[in-house]
N, C-alpha and C. Protein backbone atom coordinates (compact mmCIF):
# COMPACT_ATOMS: atom_id res chain seq x y z
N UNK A 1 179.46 205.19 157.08
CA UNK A 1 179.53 203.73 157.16
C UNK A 1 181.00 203.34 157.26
N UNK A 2 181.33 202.52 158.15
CA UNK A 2 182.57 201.96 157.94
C UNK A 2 182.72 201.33 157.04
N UNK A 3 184.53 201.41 157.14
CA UNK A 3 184.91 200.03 156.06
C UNK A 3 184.47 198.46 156.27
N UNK A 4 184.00 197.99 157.31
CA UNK A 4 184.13 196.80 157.77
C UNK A 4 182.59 196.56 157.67
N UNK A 5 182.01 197.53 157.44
CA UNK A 5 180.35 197.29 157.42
C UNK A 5 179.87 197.35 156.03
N UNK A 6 180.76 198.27 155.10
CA UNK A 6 180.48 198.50 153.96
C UNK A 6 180.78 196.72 153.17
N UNK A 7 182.21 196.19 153.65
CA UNK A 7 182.32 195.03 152.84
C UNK A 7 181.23 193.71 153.09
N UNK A 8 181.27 192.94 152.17
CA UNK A 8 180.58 191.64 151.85
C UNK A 8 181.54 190.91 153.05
N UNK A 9 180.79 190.08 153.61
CA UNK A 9 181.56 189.14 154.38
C UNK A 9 181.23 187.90 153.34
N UNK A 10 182.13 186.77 153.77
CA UNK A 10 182.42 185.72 153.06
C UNK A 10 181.08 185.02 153.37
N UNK A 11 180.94 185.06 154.75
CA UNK A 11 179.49 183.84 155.06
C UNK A 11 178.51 184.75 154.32
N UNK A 12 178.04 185.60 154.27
CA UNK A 12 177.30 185.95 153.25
C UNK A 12 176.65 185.49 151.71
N UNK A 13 177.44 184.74 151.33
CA UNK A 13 177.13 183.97 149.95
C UNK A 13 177.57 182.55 150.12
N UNK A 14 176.44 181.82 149.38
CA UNK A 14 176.78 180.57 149.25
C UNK A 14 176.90 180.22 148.10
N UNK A 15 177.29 179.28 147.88
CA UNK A 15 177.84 178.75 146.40
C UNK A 15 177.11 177.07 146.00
N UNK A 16 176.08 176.94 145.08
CA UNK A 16 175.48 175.92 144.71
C UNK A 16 175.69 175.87 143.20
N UNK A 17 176.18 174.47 142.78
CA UNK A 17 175.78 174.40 141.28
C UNK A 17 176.85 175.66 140.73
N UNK A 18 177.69 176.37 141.50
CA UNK A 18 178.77 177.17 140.45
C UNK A 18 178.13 178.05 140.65
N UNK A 19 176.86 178.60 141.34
CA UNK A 19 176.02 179.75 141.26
C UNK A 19 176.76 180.27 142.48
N UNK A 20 176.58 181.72 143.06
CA UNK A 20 177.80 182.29 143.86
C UNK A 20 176.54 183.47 144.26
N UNK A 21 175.68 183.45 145.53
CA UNK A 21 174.21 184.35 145.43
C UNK A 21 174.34 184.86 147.47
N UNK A 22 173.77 185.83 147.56
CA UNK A 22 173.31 186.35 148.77
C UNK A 22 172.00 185.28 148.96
N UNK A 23 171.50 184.77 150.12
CA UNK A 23 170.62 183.98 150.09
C UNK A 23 169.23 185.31 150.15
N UNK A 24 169.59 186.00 151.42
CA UNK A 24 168.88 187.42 151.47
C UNK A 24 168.55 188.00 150.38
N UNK A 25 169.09 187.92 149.20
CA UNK A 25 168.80 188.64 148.24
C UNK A 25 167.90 188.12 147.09
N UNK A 26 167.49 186.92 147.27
CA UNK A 26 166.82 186.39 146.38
C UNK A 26 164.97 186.71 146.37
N UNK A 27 164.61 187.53 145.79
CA UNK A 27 163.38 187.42 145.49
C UNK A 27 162.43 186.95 145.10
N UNK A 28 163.00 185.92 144.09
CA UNK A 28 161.76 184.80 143.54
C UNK A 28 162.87 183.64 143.42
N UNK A 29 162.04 182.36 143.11
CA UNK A 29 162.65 181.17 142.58
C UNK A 29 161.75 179.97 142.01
N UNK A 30 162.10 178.99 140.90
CA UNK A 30 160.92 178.61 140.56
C UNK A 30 161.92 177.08 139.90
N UNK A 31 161.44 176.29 139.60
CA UNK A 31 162.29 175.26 139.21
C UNK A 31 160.98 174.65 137.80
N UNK A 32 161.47 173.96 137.09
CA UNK A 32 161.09 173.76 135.98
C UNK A 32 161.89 172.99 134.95
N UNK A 33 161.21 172.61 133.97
CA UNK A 33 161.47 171.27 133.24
C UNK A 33 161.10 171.75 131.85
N UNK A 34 162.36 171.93 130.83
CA UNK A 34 162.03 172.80 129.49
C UNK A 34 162.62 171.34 128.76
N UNK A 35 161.78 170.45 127.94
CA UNK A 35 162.64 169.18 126.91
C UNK A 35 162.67 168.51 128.36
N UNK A 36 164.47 168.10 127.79
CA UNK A 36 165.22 167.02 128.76
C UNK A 36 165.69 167.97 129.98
N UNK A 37 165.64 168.90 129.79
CA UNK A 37 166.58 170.15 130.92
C UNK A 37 165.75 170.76 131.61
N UNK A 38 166.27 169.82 133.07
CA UNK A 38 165.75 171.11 134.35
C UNK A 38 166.42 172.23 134.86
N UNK A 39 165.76 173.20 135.02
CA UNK A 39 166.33 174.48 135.28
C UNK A 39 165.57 174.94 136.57
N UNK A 40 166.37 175.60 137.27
CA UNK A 40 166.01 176.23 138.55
C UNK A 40 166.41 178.10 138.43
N UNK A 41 165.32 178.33 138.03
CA UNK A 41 165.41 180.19 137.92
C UNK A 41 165.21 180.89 139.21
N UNK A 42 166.12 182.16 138.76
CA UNK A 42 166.60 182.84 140.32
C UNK A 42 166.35 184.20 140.10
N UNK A 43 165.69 184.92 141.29
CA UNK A 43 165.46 186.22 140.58
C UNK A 43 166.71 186.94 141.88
N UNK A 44 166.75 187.83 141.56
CA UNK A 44 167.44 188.76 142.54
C UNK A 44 168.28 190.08 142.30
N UNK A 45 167.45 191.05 143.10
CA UNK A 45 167.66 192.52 142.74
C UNK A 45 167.50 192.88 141.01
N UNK A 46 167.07 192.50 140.67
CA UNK A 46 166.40 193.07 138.96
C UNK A 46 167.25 191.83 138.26
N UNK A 47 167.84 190.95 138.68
CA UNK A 47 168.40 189.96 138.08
C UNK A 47 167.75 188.70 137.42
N UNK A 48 168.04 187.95 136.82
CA UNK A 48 167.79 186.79 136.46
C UNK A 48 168.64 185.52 136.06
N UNK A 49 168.50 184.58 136.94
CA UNK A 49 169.84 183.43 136.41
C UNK A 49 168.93 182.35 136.53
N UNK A 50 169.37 181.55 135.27
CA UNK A 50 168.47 180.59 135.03
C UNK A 50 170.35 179.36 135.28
N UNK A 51 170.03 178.25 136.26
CA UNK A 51 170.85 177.48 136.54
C UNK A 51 170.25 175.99 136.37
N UNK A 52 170.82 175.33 135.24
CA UNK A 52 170.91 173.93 135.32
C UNK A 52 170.97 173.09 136.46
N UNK A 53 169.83 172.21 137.18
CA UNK A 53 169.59 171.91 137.88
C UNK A 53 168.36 170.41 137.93
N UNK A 54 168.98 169.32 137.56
CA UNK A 54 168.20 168.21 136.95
C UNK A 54 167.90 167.52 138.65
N UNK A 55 168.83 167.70 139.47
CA UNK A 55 168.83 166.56 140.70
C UNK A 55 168.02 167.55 141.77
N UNK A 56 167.44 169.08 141.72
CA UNK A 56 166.82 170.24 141.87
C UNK A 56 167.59 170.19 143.56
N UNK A 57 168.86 170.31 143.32
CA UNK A 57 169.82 170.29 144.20
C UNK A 57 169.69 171.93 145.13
N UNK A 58 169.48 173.07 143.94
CA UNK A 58 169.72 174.52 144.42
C UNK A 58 168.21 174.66 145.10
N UNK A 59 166.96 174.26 144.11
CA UNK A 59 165.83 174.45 144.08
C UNK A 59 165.34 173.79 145.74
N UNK A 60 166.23 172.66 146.17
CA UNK A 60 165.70 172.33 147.79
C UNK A 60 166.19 172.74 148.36
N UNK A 61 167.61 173.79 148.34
CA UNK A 61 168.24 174.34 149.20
C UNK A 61 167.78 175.22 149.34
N UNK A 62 167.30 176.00 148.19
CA UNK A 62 166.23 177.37 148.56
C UNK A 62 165.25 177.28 148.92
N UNK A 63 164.21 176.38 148.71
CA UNK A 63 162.96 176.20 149.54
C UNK A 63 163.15 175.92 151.07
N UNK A 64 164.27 175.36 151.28
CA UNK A 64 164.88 175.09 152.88
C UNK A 64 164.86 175.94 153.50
N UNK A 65 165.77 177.53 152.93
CA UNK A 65 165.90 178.33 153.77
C UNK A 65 165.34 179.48 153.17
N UNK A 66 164.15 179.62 152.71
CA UNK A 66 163.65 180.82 152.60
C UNK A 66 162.03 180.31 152.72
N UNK A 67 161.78 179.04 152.78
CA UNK A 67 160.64 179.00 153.04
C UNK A 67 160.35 177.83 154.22
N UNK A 68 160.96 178.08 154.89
CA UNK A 68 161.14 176.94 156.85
C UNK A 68 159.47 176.43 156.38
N UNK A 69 159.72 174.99 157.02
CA UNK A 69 158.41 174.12 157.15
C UNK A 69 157.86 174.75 158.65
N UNK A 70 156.83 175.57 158.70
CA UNK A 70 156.15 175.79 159.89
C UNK A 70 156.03 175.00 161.27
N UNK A 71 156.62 176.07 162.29
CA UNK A 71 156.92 175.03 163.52
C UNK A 71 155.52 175.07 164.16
N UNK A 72 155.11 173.95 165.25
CA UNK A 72 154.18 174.04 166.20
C UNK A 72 153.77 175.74 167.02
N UNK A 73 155.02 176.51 167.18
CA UNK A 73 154.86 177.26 167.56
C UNK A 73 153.74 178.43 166.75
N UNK A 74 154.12 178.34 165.18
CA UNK A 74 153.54 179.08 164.32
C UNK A 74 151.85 179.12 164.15
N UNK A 75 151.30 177.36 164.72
CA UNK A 75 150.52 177.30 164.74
C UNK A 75 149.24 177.86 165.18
């Protein structure tokens, strides 16, 4: 493997809410309401990050791009 293939490129991760994630890499996600505090939980590669998220700012960005609203074509 090269060096240039081996590294992380920058577009590779995005950054929401202070959270810093491969979008590719996310395996689950779930948003939720514990008391007064919403939280948007993140699974990825054996991980778990639970991120404060009341305006479910991360939680529509991930449903955006990991779960596309079905085009005509799909139909």
């Amino acid at each position: 493997m090269s060096k240039s293939s081996a590294r992380a490129r920058a577009f590779d991760f995005v950054s929401c809410l202070k959270f810093v994630f491969r979008p590719r890499r996310v395996d689950a996600y779930f948003h939720q309401v514990i008391g007064e505090q919403a939280i948007t939980t993140v699974h990825f590669q054996g991980y778990t990050q639970a991120i404060p998220d009341p305006e479910q700012v991360l939680y529509g960005y991930l449903t955006r791009q990991l779960q596309p609203e079905p085009s005509d074509e799909d139909c």
